[in-house]
Each structure stands twice: as C-alpha cells, then as structure tokens.
N, C-alpha and C. Protein backbone atom coordinates (compact mmCIF):
# COMPACT_ATOMS: atom_id res chain seq x y z
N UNK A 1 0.85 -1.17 0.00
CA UNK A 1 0.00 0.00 0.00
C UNK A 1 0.90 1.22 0.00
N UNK A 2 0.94 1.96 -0.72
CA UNK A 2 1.57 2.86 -0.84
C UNK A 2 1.07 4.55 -0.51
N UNK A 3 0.03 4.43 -0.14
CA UNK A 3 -0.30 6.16 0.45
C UNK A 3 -1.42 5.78 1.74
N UNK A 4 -1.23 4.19 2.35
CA UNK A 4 -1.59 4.01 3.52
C UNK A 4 -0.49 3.83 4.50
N UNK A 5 -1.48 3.27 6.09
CA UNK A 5 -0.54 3.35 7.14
C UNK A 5 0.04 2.24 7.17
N UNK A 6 0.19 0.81 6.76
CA UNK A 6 0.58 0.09 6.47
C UNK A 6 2.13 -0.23 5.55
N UNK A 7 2.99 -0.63 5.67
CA UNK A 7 4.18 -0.52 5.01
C UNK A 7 4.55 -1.93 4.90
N UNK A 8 4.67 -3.17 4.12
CA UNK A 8 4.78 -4.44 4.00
C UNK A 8 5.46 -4.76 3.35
N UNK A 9 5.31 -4.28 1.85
CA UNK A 9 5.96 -4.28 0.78
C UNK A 9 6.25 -3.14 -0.09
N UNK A 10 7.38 -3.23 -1.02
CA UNK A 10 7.10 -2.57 -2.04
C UNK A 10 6.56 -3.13 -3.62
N UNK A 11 6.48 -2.42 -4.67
CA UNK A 11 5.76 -3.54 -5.82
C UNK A 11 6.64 -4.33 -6.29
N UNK A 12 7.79 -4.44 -5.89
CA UNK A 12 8.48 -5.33 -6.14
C UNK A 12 8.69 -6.41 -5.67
N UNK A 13 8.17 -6.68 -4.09
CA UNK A 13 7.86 -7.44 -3.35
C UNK A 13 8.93 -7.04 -2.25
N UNK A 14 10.14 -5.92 -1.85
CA UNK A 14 10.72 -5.70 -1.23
C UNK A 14 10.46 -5.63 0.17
N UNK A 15 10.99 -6.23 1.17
CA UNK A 15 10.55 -5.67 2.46
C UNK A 15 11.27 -4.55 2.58
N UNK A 16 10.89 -3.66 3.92
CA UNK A 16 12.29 -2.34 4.28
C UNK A 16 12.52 -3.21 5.28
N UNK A 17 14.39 -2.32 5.08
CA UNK A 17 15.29 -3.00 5.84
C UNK A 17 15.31 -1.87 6.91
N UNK A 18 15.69 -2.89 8.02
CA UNK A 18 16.11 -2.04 9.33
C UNK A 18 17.25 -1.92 9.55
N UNK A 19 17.96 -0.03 9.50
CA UNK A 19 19.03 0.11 10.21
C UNK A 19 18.96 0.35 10.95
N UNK A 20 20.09 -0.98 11.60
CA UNK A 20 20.57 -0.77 13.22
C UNK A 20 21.04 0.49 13.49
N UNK A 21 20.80 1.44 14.97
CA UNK A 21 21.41 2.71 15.53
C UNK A 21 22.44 2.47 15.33
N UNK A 22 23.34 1.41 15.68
CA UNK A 22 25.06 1.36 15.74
C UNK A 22 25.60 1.46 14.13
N UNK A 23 24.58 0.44 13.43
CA UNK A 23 25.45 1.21 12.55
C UNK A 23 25.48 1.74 11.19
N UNK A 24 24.03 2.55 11.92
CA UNK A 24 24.31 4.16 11.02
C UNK A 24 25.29 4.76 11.62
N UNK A 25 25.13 5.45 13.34
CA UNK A 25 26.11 5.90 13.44
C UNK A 25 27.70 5.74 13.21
N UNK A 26 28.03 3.97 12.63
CA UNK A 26 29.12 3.58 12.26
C UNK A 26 29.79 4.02 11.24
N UNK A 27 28.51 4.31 10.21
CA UNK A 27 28.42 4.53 8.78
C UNK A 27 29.04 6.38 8.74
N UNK A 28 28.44 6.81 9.68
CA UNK A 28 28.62 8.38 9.58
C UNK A 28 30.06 9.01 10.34
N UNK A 29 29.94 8.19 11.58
CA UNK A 29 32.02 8.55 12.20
C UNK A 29 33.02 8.11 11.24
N UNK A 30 33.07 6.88 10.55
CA UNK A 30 33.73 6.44 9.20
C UNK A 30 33.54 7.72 7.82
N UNK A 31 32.15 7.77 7.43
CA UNK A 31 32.28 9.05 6.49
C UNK A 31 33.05 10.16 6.84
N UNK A 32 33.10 10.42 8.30
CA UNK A 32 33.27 11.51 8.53
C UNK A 32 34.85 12.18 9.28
N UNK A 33 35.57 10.43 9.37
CA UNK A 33 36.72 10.56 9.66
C UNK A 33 37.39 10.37 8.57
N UNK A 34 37.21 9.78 7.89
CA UNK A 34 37.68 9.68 6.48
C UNK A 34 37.75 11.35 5.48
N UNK A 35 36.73 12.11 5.98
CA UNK A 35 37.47 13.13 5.17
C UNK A 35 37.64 14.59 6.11
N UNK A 36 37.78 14.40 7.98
CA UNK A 36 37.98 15.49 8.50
C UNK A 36 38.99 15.33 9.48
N UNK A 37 39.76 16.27 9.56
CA UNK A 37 40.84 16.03 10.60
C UNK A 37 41.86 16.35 10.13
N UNK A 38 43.18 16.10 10.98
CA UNK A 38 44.70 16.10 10.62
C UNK A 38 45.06 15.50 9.06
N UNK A 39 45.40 16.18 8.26
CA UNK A 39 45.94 15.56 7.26
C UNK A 39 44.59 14.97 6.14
N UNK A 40 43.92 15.67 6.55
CA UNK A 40 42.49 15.42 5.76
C UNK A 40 41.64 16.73 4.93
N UNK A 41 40.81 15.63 3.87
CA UNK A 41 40.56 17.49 3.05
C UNK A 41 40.47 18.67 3.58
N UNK A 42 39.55 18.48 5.20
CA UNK A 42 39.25 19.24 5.58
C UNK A 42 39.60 19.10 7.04
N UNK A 43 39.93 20.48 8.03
CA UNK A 43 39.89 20.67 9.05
C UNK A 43 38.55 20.62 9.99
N UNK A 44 38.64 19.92 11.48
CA UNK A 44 37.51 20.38 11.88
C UNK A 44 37.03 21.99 12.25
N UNK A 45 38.22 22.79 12.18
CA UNK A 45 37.62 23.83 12.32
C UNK A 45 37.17 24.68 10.66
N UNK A 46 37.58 24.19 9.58
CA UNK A 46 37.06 24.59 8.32
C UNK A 46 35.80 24.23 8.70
N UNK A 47 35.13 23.13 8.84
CA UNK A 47 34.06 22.75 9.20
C UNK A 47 32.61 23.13 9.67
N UNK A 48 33.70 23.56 11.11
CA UNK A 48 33.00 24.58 12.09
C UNK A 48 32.85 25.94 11.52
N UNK A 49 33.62 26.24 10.85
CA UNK A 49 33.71 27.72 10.20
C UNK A 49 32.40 27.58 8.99
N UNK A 50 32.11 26.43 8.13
CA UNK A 50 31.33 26.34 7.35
C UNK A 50 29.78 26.04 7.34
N UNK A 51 30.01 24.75 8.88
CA UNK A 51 28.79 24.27 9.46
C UNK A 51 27.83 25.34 10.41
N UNK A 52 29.13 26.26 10.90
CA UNK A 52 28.63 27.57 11.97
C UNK A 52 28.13 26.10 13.36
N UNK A 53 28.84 25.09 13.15
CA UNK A 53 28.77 23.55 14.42
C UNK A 53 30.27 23.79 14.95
N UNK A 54 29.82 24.01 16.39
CA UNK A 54 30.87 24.31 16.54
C UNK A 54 32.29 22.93 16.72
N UNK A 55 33.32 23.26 16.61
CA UNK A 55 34.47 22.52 16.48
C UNK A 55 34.66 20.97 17.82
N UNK A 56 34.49 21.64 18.72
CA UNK A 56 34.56 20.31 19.87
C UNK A 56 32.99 19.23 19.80
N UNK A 57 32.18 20.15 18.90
CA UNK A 57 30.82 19.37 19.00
C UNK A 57 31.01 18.46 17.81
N UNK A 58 31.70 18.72 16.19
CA UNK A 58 32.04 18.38 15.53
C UNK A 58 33.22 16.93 15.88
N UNK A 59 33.91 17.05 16.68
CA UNK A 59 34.88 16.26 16.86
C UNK A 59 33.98 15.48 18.00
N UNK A 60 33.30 15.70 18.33
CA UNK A 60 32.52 14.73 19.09
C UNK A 60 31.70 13.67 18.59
N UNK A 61 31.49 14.29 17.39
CA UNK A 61 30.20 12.82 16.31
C UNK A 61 31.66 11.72 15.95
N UNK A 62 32.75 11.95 15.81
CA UNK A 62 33.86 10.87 15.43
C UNK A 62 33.73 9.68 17.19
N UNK A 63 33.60 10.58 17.84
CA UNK A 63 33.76 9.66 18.94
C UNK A 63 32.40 9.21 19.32
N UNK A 64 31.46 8.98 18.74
CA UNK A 64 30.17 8.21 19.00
C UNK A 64 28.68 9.16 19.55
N UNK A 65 28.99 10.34 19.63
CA UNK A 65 28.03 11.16 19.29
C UNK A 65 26.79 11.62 17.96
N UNK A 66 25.53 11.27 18.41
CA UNK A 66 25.19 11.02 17.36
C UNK A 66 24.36 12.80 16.78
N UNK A 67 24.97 13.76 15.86
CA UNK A 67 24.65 14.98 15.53
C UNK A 67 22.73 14.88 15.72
N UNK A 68 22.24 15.58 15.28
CA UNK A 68 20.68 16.24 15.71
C UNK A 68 20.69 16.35 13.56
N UNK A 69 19.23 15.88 13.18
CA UNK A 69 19.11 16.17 11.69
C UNK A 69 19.56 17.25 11.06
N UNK A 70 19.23 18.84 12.22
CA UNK A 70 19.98 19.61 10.97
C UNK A 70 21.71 19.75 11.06
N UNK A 71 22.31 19.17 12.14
CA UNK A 71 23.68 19.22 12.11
C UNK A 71 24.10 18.41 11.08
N UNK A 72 22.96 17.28 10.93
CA UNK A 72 23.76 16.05 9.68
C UNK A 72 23.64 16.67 8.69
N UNK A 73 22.54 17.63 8.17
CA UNK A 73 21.94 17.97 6.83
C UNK A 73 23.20 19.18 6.85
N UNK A 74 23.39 19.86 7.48
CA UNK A 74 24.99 20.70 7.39
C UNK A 74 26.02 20.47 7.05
N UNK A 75 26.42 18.96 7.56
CA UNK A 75 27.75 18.41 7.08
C UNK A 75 27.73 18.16 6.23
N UNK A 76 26.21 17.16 5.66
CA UNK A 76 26.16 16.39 4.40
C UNK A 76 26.46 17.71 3.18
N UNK A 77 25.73 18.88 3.56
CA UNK A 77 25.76 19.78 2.36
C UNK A 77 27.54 20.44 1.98
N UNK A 78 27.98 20.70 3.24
CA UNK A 78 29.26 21.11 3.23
C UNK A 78 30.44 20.08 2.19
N UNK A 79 29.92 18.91 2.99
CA UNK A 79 30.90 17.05 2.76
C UNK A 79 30.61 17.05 1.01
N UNK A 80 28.98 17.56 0.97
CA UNK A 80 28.85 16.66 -0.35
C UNK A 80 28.10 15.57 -1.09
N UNK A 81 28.29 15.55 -1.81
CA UNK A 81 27.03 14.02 -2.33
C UNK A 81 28.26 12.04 -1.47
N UNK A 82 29.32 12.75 -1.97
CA UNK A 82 30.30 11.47 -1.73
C UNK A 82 29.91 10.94 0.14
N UNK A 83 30.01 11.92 0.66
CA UNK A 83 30.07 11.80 2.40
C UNK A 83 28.42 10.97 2.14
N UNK A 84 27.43 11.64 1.95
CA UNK A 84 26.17 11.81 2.20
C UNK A 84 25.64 10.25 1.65
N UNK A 85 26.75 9.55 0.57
CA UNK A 85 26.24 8.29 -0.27
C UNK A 85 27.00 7.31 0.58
N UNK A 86 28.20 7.39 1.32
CA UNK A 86 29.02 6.55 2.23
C UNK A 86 27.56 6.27 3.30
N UNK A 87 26.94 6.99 3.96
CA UNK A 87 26.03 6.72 5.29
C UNK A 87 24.84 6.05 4.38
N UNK A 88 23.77 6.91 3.35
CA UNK A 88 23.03 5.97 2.54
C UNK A 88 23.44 4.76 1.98
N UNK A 89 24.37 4.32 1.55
CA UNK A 89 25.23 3.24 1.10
C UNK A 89 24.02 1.64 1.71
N UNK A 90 23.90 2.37 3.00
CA UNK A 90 22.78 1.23 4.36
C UNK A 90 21.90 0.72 4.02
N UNK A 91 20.91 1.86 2.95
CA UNK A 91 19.64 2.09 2.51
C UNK A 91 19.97 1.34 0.84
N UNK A 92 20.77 1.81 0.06
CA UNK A 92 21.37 1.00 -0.72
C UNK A 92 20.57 2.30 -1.70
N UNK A 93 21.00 3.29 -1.42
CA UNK A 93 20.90 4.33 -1.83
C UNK A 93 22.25 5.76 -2.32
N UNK A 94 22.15 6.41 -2.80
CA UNK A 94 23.11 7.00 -3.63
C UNK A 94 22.60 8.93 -3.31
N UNK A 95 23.46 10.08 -2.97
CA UNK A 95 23.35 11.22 -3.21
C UNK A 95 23.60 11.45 -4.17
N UNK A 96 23.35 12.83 -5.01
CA UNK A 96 23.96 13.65 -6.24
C UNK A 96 23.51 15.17 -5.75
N UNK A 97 24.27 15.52 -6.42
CA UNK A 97 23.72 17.11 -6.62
C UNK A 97 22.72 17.61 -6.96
N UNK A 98 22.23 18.33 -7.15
CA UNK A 98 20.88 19.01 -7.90
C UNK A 98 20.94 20.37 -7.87
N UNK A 99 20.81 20.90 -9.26
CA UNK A 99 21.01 22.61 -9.11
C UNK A 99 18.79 23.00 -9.11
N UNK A 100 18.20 23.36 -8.41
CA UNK A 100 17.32 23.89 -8.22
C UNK A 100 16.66 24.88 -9.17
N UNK A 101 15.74 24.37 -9.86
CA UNK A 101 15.48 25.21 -11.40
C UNK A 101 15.74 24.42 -12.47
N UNK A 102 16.67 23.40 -12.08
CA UNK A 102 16.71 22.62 -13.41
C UNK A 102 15.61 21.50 -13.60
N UNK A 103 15.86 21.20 -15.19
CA UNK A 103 14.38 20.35 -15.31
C UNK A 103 14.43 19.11 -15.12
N UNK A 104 13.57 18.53 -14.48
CA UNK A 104 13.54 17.03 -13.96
C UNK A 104 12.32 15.93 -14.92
N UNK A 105 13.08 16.01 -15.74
CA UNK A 105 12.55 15.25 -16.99
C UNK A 105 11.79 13.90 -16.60
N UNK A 106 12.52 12.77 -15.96
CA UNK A 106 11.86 11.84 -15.64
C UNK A 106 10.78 12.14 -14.50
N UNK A 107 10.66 13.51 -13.75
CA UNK A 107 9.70 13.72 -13.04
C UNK A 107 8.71 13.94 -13.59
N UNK A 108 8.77 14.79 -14.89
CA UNK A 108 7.63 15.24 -15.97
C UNK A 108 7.19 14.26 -16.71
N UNK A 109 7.93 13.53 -17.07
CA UNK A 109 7.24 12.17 -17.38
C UNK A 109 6.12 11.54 -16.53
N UNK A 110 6.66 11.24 -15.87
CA UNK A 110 5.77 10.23 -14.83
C UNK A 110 4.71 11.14 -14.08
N UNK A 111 4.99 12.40 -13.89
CA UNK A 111 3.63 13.26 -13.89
C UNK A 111 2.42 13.26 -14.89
N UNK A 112 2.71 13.64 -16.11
CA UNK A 112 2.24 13.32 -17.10
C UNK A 112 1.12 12.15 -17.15
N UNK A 113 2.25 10.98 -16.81
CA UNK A 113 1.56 9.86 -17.64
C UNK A 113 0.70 9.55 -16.26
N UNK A 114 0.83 10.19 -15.03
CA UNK A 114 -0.29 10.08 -13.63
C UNK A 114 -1.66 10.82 -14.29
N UNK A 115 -1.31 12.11 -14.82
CA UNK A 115 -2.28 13.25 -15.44
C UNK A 115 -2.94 12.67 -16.40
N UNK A 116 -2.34 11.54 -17.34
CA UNK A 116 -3.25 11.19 -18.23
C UNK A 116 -4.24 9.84 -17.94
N UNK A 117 -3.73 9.25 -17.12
CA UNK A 117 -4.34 8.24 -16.39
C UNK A 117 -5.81 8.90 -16.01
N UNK A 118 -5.88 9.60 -14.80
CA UNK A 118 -6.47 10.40 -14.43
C UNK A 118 -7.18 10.65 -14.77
N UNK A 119 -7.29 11.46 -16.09
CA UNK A 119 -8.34 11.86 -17.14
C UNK A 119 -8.82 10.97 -18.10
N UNK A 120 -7.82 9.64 -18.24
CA UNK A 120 -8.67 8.62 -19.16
C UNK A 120 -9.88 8.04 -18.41
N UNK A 121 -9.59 7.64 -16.84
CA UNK A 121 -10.46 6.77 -16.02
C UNK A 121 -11.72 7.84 -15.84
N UNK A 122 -11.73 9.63 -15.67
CA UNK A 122 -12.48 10.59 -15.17
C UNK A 122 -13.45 10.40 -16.69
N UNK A 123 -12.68 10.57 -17.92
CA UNK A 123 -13.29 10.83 -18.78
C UNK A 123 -14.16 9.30 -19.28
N UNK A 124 -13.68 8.55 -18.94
CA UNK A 124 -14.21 7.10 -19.61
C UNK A 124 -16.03 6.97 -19.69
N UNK A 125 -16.47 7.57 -18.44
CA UNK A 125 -18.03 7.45 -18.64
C UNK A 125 -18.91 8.92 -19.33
N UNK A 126 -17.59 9.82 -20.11
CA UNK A 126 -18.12 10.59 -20.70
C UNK A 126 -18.56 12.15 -20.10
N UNK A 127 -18.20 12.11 -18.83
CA UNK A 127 -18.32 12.95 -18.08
C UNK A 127 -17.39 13.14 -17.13
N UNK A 128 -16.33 14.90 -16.50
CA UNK A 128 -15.50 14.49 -15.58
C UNK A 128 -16.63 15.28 -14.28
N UNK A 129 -16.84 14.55 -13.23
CA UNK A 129 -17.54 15.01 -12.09
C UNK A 129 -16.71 16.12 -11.07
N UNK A 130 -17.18 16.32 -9.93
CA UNK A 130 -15.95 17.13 -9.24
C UNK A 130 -15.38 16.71 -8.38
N UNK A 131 -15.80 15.35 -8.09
CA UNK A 131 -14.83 14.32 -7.33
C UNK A 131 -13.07 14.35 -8.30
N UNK A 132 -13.86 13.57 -9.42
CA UNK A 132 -12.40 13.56 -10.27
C UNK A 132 -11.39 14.89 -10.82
N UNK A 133 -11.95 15.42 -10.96
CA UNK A 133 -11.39 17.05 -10.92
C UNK A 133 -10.76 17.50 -9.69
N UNK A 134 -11.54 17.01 -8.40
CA UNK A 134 -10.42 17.31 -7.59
C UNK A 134 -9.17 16.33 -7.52
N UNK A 135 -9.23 15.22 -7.49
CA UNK A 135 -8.78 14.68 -7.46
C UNK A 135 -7.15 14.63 -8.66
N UNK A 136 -7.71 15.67 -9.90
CA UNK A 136 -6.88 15.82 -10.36
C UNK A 136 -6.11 16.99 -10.40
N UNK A 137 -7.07 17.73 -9.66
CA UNK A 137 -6.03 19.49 -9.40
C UNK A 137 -4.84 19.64 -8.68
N UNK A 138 -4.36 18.38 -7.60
CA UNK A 138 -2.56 18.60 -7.71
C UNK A 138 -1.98 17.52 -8.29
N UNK A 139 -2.51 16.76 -8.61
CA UNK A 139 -1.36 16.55 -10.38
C UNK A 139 -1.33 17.36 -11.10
N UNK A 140 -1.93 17.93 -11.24
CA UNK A 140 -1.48 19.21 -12.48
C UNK A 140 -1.03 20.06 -11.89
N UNK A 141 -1.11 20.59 -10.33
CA UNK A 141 -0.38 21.96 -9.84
C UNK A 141 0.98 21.54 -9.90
N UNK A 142 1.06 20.12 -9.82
CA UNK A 142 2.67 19.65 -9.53
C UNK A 142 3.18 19.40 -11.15
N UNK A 143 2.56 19.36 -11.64
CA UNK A 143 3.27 18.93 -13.22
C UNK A 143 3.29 20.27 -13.76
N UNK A 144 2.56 21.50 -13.81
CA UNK A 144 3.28 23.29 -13.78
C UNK A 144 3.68 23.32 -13.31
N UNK A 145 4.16 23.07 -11.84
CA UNK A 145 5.68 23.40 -11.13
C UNK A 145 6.74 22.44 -12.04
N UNK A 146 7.08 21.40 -12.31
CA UNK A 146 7.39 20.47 -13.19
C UNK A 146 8.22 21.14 -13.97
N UNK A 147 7.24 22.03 -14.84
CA UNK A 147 7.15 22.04 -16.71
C UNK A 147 7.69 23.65 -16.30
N UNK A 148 7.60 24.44 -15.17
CA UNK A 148 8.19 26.06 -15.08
C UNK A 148 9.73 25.83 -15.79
N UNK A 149 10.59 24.74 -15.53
CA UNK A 149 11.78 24.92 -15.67
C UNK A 149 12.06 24.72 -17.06
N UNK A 150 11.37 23.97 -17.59
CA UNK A 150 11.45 23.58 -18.99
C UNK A 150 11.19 24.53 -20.23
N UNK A 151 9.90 25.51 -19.18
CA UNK A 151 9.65 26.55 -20.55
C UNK A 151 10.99 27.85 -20.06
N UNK A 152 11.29 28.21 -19.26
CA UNK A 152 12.44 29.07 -18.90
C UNK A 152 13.38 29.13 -20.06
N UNK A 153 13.82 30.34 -20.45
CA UNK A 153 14.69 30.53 -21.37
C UNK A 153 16.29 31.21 -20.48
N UNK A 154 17.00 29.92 -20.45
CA UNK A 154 17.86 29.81 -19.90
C UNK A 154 19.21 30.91 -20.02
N UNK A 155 18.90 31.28 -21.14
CA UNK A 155 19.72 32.17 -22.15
C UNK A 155 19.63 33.17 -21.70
N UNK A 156 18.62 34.13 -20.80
CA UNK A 156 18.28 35.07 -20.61
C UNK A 156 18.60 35.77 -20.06
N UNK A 157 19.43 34.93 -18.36
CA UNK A 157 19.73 35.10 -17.28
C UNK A 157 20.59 35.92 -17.42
C-alpha cells in the first residue's frame, strides 16, 4: 500500500530493511573521519567555520556522538554528495547534486503519464464530475511546477 498506514511491501515485493542505531552511526564517524581532521581534506575547524557547528561538538560525532538532523543535513551539504552516499550506502541508496530550477525530466514524465491516467479513467463514462477534478487538481499543480523549468529561457539570465 503505498499512500496508507501500512508498510509491508514494495511492488516489487521488497521488504524495508532495518538500520541498526550502531550502525548508522558507524556509517557516519567512518564518512566523517575519512574526510575530517589532521591531514584530511578538511579541518575540523574549516568545518566549524562552514557548518557555523561548533568545532569540539564536531569532533565529538567521530567519537560516537550522534549529531541532531539539521547538524547532519549541514555536514552532508558542506561534505557533499560522496560523504552523504558513504552513510546511505545502508539504505542502498546513492546522493547527487541538484542545481534547483533545473528540469527534472523523468519527473515530468511520470507526472504526465499520472495526469493522463487520471483523465482517461475521469473521462471514460463521458463525463468528468468534481470528485475527479479534484482529485486531479494537484497533479497538475505539480506537473506546472514540473514544466516552469522547462519553458524558462535559460539564455536570458
């Protein structure tokens, strides 16, 4: 079931996996000693200077402290997609970048082909009611947010 309270499967028949506390946090003192410290890309006080976290609190997640979400979402942004895919790695999942404004093609797709669904099943008895109309007014608010980046004339800027 996918927009109930229930979570069992996915359509693939996947169960979700459970990460253990130990070791995510294993996953993240390893990401995170691996690229901060002595002789490493980065200093913990570059860090602190970047995270605005401060430096002894920083050197404290290496020793089994586990940061608060927005301290992780700080490092991860500072660290990077590489740091951020070492801890997902668990999930069997991957970071990247994303520049904001750009167009997300396979999102517009699959919006789309939700939007046309939608209107084949609304339209099928020849009439769309206002059940189905609502039902279809944020697929389409989300497929114009979608499609803003696509009509943008990039050139302009």
């Amino acid at each position: 079931m996918k927009n109930g309270a229930v979570i069992s499967q996915d359509d693939a028949g996947h169960r979700p996996a459970t990460i253990a506390k130990d070791d995510a946090a294993r996953r993240f003192e390893d990401a995170l000693r691996l690229r901060v410290g002595r002789g490493k890309r980065y200093s913990f006080d570059a860090l602190s200077d970047a995270t605005r976290i401060p430096t002894r609190t920083l050197e404290s997640y290496v020793q089994g402290v586990t940061p608060p979400l927005h301290a992780f979402l700080s490092i991860c942004s500072v660290l990077g997609p590489s740091f951020t895919s070492d801890i997902l790695a668990a999930c069997n999942q991957a970071a990247h970048e994303v520049n904001p404004g750009d167009p997300e093609h396979l999102r517009v797709v699959a919006s789309l082909g939700e939007l046309v669904t939608q209107i084949s099943m609304a339209v099928a008895d020849g009439y769309v009611d206002h059940r189905e109309a609502a039902q279809m007014r944020p697929i389409a608010a989300r497929l114009i947010e979608l499609l803003e980046p696509l009509a943008l004339d990039r050139g302009a800027r």
